[in-house]
C-alpha atoms as a PDB file:
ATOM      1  CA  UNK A   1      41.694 -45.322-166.036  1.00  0.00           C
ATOM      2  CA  UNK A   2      43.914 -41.965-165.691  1.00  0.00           C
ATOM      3  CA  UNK A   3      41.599 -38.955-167.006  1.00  0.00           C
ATOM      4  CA  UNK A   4      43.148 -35.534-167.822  1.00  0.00           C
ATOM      5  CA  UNK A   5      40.815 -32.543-166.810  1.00  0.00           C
ATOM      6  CA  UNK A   6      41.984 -29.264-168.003  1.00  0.00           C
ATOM      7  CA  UNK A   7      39.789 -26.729-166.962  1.00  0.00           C
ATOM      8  CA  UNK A   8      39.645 -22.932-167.914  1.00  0.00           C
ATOM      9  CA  UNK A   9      40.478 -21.679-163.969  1.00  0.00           C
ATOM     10  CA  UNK A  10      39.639 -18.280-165.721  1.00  0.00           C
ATOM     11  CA  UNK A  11      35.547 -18.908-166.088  1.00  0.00           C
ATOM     12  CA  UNK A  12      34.540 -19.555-162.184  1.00  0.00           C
ATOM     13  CA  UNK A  13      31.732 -21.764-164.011  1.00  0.00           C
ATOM     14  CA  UNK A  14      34.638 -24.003-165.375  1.00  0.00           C
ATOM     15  CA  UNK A  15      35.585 -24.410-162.288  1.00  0.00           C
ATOM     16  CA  UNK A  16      32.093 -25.580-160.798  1.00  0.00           C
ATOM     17  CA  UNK A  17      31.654 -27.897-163.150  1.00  0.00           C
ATOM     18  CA  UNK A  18      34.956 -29.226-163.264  1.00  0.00           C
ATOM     19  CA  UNK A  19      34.382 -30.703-159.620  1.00  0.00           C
ATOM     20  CA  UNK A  20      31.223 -32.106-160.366  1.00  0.00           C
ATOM     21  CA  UNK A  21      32.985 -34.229-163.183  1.00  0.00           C
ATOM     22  CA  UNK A  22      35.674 -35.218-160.979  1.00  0.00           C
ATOM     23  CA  UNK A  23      32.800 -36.475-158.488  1.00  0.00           C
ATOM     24  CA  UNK A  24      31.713 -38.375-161.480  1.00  0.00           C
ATOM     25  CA  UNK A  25      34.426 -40.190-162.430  1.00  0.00           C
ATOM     26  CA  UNK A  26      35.462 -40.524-158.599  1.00  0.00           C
ATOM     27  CA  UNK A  27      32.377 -42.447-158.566  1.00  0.00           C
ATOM     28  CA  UNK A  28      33.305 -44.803-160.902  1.00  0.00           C
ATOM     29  CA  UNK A  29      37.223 -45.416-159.796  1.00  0.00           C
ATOM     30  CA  UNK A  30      38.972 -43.418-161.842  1.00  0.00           C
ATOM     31  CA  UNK A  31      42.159 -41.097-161.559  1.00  0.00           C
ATOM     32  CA  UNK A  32      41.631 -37.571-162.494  1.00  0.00           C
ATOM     33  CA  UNK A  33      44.857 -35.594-163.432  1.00  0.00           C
ATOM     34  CA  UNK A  34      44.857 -31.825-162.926  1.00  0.00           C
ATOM     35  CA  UNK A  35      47.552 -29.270-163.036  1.00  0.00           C
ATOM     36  CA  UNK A  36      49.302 -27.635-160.229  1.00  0.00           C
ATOM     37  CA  UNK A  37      47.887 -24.408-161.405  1.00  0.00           C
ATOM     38  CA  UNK A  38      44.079 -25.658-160.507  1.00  0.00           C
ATOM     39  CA  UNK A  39      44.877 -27.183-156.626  1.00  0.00           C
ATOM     40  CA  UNK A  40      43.882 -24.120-154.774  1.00  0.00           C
ATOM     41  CA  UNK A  41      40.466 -24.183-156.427  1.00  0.00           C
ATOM     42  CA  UNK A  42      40.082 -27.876-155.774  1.00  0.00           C
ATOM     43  CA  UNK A  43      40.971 -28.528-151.858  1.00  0.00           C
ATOM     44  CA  UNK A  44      39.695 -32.094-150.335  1.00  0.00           C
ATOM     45  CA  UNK A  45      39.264 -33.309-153.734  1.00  0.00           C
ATOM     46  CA  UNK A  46      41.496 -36.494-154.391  1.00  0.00           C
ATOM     47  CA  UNK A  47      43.392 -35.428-157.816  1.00  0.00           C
ATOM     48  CA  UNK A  48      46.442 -35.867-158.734  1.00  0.00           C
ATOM     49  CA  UNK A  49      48.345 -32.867-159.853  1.00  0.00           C
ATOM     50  CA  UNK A  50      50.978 -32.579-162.320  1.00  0.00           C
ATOM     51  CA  UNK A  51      53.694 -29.683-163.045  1.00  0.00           C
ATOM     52  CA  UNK A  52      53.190 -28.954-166.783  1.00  0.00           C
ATOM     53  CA  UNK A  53      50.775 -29.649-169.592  1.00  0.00           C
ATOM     54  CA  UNK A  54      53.053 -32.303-171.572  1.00  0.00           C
ATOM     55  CA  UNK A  55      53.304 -34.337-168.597  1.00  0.00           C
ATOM     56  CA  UNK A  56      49.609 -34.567-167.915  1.00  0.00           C
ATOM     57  CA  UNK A  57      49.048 -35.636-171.681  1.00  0.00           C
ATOM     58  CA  UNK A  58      52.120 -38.012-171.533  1.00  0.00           C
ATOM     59  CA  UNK A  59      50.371 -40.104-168.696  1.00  0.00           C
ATOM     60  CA  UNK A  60      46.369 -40.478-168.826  1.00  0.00           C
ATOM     61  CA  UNK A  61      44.569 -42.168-171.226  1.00  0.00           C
ATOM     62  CA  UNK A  62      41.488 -39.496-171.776  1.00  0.00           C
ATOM     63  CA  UNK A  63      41.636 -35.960-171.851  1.00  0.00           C
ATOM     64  CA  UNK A  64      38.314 -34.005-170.767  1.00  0.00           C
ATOM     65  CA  UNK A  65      38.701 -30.309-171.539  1.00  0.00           C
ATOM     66  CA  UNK A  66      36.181 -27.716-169.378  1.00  0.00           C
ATOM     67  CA  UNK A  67      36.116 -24.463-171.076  1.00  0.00           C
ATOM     68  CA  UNK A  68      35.172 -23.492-174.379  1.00  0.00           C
ATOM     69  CA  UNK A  69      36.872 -23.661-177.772  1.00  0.00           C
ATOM     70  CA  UNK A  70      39.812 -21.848-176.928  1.00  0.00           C
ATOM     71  CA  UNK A  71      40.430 -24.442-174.303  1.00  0.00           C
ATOM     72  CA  UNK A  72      40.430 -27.288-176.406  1.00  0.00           C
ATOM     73  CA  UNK A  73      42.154 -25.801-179.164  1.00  0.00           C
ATOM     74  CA  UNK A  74      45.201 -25.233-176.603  1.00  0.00           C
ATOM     75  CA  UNK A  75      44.896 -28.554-175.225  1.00  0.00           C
ATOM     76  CA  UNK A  76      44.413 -30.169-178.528  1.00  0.00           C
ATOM     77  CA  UNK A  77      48.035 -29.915-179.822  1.00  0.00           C
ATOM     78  CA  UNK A  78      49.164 -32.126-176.650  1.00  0.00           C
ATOM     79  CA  UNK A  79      46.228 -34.656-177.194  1.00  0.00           C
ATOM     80  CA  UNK A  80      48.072 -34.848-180.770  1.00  0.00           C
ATOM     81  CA  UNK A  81      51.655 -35.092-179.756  1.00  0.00           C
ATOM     82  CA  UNK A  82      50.740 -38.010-177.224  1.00  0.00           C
ATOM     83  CA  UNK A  83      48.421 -39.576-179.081  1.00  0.00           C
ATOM     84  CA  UNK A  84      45.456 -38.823-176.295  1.00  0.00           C
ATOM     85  CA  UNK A  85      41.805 -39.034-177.249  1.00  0.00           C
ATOM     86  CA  UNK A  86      40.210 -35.637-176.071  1.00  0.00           C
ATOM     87  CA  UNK A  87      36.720 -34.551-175.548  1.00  0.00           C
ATOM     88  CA  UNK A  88      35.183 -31.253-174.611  1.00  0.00           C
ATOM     89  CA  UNK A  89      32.562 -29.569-171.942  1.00  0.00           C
ATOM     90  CA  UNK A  90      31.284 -26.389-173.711  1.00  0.00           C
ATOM     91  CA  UNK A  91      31.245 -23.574-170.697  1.00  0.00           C
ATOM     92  CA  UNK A  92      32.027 -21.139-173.358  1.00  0.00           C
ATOM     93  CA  UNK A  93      29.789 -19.678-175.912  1.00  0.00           C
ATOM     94  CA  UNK A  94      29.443 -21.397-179.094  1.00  0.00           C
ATOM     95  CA  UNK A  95      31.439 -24.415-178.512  1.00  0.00           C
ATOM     96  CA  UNK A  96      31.648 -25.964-181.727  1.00  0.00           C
ATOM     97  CA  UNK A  97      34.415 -28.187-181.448  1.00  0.00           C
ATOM     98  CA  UNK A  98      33.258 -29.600-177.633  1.00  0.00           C
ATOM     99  CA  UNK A  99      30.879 -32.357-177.698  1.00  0.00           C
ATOM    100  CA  UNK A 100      28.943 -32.110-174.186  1.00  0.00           C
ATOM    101  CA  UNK A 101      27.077 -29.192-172.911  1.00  0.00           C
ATOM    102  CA  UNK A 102      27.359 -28.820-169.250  1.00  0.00           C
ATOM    103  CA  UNK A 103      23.538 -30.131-168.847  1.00  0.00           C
ATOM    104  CA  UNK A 104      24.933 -33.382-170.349  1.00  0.00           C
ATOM    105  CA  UNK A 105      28.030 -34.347-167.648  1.00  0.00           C
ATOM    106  CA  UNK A 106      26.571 -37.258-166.491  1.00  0.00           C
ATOM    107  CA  UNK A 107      27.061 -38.963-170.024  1.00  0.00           C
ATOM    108  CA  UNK A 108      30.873 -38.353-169.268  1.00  0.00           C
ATOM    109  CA  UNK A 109      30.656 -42.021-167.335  1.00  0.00           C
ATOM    110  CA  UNK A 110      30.263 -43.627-171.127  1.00  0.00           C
ATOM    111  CA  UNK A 111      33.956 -43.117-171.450  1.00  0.00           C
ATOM    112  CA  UNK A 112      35.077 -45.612-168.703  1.00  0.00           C
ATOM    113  CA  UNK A 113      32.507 -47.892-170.178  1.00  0.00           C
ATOM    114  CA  UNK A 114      34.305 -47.017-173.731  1.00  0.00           C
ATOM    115  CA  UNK A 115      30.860 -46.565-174.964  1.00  0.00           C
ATOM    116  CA  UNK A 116      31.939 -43.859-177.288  1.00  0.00           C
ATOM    117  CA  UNK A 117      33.446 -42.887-181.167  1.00  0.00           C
ATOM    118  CA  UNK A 118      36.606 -41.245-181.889  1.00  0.00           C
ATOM    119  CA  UNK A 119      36.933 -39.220-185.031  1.00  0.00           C
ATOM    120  CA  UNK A 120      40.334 -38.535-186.278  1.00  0.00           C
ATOM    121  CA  UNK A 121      40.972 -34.606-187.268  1.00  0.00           C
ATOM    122  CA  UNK A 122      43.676 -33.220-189.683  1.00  0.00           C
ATOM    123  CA  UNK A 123      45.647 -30.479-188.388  1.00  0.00           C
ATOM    124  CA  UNK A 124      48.128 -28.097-190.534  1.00  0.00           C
ATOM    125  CA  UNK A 125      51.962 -27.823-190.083  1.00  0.00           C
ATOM    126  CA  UNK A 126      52.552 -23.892-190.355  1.00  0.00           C
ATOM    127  CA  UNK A 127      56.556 -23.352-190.773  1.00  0.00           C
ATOM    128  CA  UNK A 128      58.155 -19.655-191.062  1.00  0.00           C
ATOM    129  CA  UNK A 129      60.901 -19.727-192.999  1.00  0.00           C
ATOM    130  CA  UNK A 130      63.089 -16.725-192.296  1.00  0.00           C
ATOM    131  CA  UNK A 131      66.907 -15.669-193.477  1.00  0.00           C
ATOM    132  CA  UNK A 132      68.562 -17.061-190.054  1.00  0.00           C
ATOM    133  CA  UNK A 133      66.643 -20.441-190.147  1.00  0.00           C
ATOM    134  CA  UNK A 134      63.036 -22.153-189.776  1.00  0.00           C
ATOM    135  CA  UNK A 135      60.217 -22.386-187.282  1.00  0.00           C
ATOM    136  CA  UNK A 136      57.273 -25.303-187.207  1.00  0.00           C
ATOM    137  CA  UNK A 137      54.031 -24.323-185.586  1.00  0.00           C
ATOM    138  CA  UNK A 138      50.849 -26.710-184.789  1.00  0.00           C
ATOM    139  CA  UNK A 139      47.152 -25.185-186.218  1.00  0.00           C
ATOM    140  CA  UNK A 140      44.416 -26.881-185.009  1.00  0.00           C
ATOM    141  CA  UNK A 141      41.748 -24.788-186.401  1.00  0.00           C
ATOM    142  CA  UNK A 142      43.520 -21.885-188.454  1.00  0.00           C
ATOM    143  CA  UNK A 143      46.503 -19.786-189.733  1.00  0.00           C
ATOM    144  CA  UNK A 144      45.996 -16.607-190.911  1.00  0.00           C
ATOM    145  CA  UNK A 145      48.817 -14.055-192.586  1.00  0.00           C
ATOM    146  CA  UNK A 146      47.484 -10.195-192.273  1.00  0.00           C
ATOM    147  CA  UNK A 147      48.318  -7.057-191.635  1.00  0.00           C
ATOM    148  CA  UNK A 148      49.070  -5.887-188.508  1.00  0.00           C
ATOM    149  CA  UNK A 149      46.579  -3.484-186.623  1.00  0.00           C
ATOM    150  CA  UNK A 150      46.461   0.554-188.091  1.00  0.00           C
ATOM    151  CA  UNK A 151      48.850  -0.860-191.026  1.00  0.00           C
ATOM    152  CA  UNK A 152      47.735  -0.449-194.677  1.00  0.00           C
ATOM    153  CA  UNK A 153      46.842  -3.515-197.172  1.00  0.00           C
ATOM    154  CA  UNK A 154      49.369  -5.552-197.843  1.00  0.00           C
ATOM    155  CA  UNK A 155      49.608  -7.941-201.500  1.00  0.00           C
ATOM    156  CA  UNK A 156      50.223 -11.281-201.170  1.00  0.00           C
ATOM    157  CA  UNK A 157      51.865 -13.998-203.100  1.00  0.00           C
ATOM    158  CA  UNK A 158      50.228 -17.720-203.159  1.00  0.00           C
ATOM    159  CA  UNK A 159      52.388 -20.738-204.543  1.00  0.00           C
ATOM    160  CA  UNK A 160      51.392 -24.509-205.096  1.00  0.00           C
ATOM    161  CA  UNK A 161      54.022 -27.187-204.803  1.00  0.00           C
ATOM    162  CA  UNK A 162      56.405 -24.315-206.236  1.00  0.00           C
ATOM    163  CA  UNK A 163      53.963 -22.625-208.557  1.00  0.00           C
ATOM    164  CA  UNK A 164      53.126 -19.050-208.120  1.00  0.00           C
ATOM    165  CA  UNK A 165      49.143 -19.412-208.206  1.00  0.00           C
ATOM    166  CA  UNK A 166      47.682 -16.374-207.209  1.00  0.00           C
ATOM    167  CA  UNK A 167      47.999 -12.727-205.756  1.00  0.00           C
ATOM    168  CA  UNK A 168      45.927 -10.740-203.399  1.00  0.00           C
ATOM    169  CA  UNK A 169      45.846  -7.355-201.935  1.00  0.00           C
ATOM    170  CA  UNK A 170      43.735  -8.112-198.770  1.00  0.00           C
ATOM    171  CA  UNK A 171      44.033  -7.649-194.904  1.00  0.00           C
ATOM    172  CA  UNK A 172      45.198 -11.109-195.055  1.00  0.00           C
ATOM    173  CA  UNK A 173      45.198 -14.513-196.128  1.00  0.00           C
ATOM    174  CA  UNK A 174      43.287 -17.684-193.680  1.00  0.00           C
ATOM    175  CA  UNK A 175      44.342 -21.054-193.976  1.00  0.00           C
ATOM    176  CA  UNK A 176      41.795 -23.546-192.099  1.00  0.00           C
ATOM    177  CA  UNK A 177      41.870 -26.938-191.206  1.00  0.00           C
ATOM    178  CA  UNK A 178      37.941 -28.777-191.765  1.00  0.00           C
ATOM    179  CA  UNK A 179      37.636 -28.758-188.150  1.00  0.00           C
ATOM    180  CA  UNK A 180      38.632 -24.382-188.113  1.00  0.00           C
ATOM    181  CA  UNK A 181      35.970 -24.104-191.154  1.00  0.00           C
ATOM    182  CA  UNK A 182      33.530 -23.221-188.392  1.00  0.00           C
ATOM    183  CA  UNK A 183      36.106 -20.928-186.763  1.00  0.00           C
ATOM    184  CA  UNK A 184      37.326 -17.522-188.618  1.00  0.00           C
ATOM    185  CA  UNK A 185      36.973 -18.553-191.845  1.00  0.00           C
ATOM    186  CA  UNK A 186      33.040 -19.328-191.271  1.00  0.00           C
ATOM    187  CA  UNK A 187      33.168 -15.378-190.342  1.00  0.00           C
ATOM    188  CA  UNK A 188      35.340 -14.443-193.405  1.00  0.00           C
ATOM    189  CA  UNK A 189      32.732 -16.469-195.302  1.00  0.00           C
ATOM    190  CA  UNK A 190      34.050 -19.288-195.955  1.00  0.00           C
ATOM    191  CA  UNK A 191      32.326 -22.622-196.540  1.00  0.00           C
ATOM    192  CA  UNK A 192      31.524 -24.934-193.973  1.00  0.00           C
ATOM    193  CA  UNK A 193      33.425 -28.733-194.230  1.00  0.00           C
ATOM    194  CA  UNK A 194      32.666 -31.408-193.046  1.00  0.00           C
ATOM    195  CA  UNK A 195      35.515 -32.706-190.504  1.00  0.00           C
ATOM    196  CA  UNK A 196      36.352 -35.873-192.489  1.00  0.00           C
ATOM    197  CA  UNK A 197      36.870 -34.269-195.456  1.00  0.00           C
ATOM    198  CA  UNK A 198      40.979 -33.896-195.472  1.00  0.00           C
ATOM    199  CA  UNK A 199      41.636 -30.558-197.144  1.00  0.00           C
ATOM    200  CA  UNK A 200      43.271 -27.133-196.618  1.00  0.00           C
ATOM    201  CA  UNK A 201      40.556 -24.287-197.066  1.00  0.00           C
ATOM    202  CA  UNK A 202      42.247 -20.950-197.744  1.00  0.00           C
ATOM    203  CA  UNK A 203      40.057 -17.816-197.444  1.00  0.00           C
ATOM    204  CA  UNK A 204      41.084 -14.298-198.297  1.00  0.00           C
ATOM    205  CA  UNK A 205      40.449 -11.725-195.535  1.00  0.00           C
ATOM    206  CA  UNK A 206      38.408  -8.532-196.958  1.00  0.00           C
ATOM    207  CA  UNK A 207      40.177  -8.703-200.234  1.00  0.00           C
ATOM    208  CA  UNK A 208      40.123  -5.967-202.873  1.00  0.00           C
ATOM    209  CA  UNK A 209      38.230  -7.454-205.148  1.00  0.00           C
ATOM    210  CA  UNK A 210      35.046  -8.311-206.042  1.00  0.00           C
ATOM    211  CA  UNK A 211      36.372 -12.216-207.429  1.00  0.00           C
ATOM    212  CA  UNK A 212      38.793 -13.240-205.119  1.00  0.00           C
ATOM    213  CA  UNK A 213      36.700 -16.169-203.230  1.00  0.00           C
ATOM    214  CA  UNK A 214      37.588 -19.210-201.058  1.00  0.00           C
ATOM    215  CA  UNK A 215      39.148 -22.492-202.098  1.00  0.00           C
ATOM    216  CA  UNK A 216      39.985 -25.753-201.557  1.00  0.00           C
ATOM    217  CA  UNK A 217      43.318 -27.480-201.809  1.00  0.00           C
ATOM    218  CA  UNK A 218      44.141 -31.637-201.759  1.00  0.00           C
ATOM    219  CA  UNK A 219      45.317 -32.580-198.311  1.00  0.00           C
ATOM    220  CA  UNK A 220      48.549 -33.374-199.669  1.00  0.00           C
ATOM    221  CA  UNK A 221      49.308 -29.528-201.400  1.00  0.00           C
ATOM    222  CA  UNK A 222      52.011 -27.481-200.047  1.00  0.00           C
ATOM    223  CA  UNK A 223      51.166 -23.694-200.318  1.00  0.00           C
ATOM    224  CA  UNK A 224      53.947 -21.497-199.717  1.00  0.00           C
ATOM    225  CA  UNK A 225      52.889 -17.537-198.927  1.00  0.00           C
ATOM    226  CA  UNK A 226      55.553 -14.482-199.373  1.00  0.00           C
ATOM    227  CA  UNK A 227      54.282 -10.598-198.259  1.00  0.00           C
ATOM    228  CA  UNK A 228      55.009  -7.414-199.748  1.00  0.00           C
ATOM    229  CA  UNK A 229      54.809  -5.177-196.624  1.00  0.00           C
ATOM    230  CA  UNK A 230      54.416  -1.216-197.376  1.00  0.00           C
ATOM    231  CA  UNK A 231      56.489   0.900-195.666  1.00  0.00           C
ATOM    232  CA  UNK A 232      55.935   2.110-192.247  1.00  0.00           C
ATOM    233  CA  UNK A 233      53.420  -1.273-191.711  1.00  0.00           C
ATOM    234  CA  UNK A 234      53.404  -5.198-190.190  1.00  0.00           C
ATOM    235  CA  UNK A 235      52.425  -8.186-191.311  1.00  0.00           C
ATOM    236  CA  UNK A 236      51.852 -11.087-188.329  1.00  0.00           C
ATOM    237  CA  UNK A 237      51.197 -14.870-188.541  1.00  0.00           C
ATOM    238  CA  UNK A 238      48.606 -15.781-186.194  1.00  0.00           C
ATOM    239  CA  UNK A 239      48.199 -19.602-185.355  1.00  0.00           C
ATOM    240  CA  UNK A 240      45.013 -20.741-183.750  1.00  0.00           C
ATOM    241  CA  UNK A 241      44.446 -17.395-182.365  1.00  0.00           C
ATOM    242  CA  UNK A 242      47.199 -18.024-179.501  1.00  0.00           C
ATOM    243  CA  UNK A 243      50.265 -17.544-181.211  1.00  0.00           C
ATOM    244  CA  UNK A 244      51.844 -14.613-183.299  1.00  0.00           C
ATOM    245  CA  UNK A 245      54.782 -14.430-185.532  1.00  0.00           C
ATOM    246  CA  UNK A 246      55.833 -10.943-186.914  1.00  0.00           C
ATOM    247  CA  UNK A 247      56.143 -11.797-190.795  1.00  0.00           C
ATOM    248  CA  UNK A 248      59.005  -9.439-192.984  1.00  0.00           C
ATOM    249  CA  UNK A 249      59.305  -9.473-196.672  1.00  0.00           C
ATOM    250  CA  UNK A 250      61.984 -11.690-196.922  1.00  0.00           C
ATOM    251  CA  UNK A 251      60.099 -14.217-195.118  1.00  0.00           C
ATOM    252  CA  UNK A 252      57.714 -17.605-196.291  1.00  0.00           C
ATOM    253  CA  UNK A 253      54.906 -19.194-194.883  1.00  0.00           C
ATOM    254  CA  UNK A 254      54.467 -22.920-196.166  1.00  0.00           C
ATOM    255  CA  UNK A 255      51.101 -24.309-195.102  1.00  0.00           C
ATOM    256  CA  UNK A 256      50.793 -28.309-195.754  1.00  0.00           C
ATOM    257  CA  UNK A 257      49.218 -31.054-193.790  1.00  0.00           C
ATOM    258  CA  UNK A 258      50.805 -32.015-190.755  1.00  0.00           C
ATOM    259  CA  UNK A 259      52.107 -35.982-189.788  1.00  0.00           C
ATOM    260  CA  UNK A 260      50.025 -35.057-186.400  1.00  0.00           C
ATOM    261  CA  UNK A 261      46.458 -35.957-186.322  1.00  0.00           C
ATOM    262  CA  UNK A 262      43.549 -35.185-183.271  1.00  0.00           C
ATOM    263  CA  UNK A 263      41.591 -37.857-181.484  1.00  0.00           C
ATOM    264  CA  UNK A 264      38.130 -36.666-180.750  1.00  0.00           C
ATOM    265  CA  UNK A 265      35.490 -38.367-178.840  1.00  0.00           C
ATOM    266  CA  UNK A 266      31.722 -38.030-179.065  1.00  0.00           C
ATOM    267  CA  UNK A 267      29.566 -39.592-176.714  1.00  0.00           C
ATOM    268  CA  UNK A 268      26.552 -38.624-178.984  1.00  0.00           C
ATOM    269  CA  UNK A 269      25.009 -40.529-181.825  1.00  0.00           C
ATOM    270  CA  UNK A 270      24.282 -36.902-184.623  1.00  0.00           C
ATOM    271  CA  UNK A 271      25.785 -35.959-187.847  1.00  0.00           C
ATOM    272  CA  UNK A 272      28.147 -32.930-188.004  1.00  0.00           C
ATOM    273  CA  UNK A 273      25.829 -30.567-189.801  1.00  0.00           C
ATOM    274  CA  UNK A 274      22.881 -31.247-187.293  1.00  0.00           C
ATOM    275  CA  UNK A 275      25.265 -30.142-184.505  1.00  0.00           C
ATOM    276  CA  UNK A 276      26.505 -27.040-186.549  1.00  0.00           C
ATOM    277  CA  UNK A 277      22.845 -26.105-186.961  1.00  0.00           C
ATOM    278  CA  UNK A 278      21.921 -26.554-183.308  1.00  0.00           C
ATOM    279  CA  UNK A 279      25.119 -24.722-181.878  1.00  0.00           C
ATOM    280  CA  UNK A 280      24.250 -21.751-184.248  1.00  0.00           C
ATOM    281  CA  UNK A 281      20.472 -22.515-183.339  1.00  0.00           C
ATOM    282  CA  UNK A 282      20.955 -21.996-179.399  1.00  0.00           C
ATOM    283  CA  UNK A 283      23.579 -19.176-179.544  1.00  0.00           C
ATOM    284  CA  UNK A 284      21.576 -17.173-181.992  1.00  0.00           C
ATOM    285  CA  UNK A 285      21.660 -13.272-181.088  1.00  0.00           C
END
């Protein structure tokens, strides 16, 4: 079996463990892919290093991310493109989309036994539309529309398959996938959903008013945003936290389910709100 580690070389911890896991499946006979940028911090080990992230995806059959949730978002919209099945090592804080704490490595071996479930997770197809042509972007957990830093409130403009819907003066406008619901929009106060629930959750960000609340939209709704940007101010589209797109006036956001869908395995044998409650449980400050 060909496993794909992709490890956070940022968090020295990462690192650590990311050795002992390729000792583990070593152990076992199987070939762990890294990339090129990890091989200094991995000398005398026996992987296999590849150039860029697409090709890694494109030719192992398990992905194993070592990081936190920022790490497996990233490598998440690969394990979609290629189809991969991708699990997580929390070495991050909260860690609510990984399924194995770094305690719990040695359960890693399950997967070359394929003693594990795979859940499949919706993600959102985020296009720009803007006067010289059109942009797709992946969102894993989120998309969110808002002002950009020191600007003023901005009003925005919500459509459903073509009908105007709604308007908000806010700092922004969150669109979530289930699987984000724990991300920002859990800290916007939004509702938490339960992964295989297929719906768009859209949350207003600090909106002025004391009725504008969270909702839910059918997985197959296409919601279409437009921006009236003050003068002098910014508005930015910000995908999964990695990604930003300055938005003008003249632009649109359409938000609809994407034809990509995430893999995710779990080695353990709990419902999704028990693990919500014990990640918030552990991490509680």
């Amino acid at each position: 079996m060909k496993i794909a580690c992709v490890v956070n070389i940022s968090k020295p911890e990462a690192i650590t463990y990311a050795g002992k896991i390729a000792i583990l499946f070593f152990s076992q006979n199987a070939q762990v892919y890294m990339l090129s940028e990890c091989e200094e911090h991995f000398k005398g080990f026996k992987i296999s290093y590849v150039p860029d992230i697409e090709e890694l995806f494109k030719i192992c059959d398990i992905a194993v991310t070592v990081g936190g949730d920022g790490t497996i978002i990233h490598a998440a919209k690969y394990a979609a493109k290629y189809t991969t099945p991708l699990i997580g090592v929390n070495v991050g804080r909260l860690g609510f989309a990984a399924d194995v704490e770094v305690d719990e490595i040695e359960k890693l071996s399950r997967l070359l036994k394929g003693d594990y479930t795979t859940e499949k997770r919706m993600l959102l197809d985020v296009e720009v539309v803007k006067p010289g042509g059109e942009k797709h972007y992946l969102a894993v957990n989120d998309a969110v529309v808002a002002r950009g830093q020191l600007s003023k409130t901005i009003d925005l403009q919500l459509s459903l398959d073509g009908e105007e819907i709604s308007k908000y003066r806010a700092d922004g406008l969150l669109f979530s996938t289930p699987t984000g619901s724990t991300a920002y929009s859990l800290s916007a106060g939004g509702p938490i959903i339960a992964p295989k629930i297929e719906c768009i959750l859209m949350t207003p960000v600090c909106p002025h008013s004391l009725f504008s609340r969270s909702a839910l939209f059918d997985s197959n709704s296409k919601l279409e945003v437009t921006v009236k940007i003050p003068s002098d101010c910014c508005c930015v589209l910000t995908v999964d936290g990695e990604k930003n797109v300055d938005i003008n006036s003249e632009d649109k956001i359409i938000i609809k389910k994407s034809e990509l869908s995430l893999t995710l395995i779990s080695i353990h044998k709990r419902n999704f709100y028990r693990k919500i409650n014990e990640k918030l449980k552990e991490r509680d400050f």
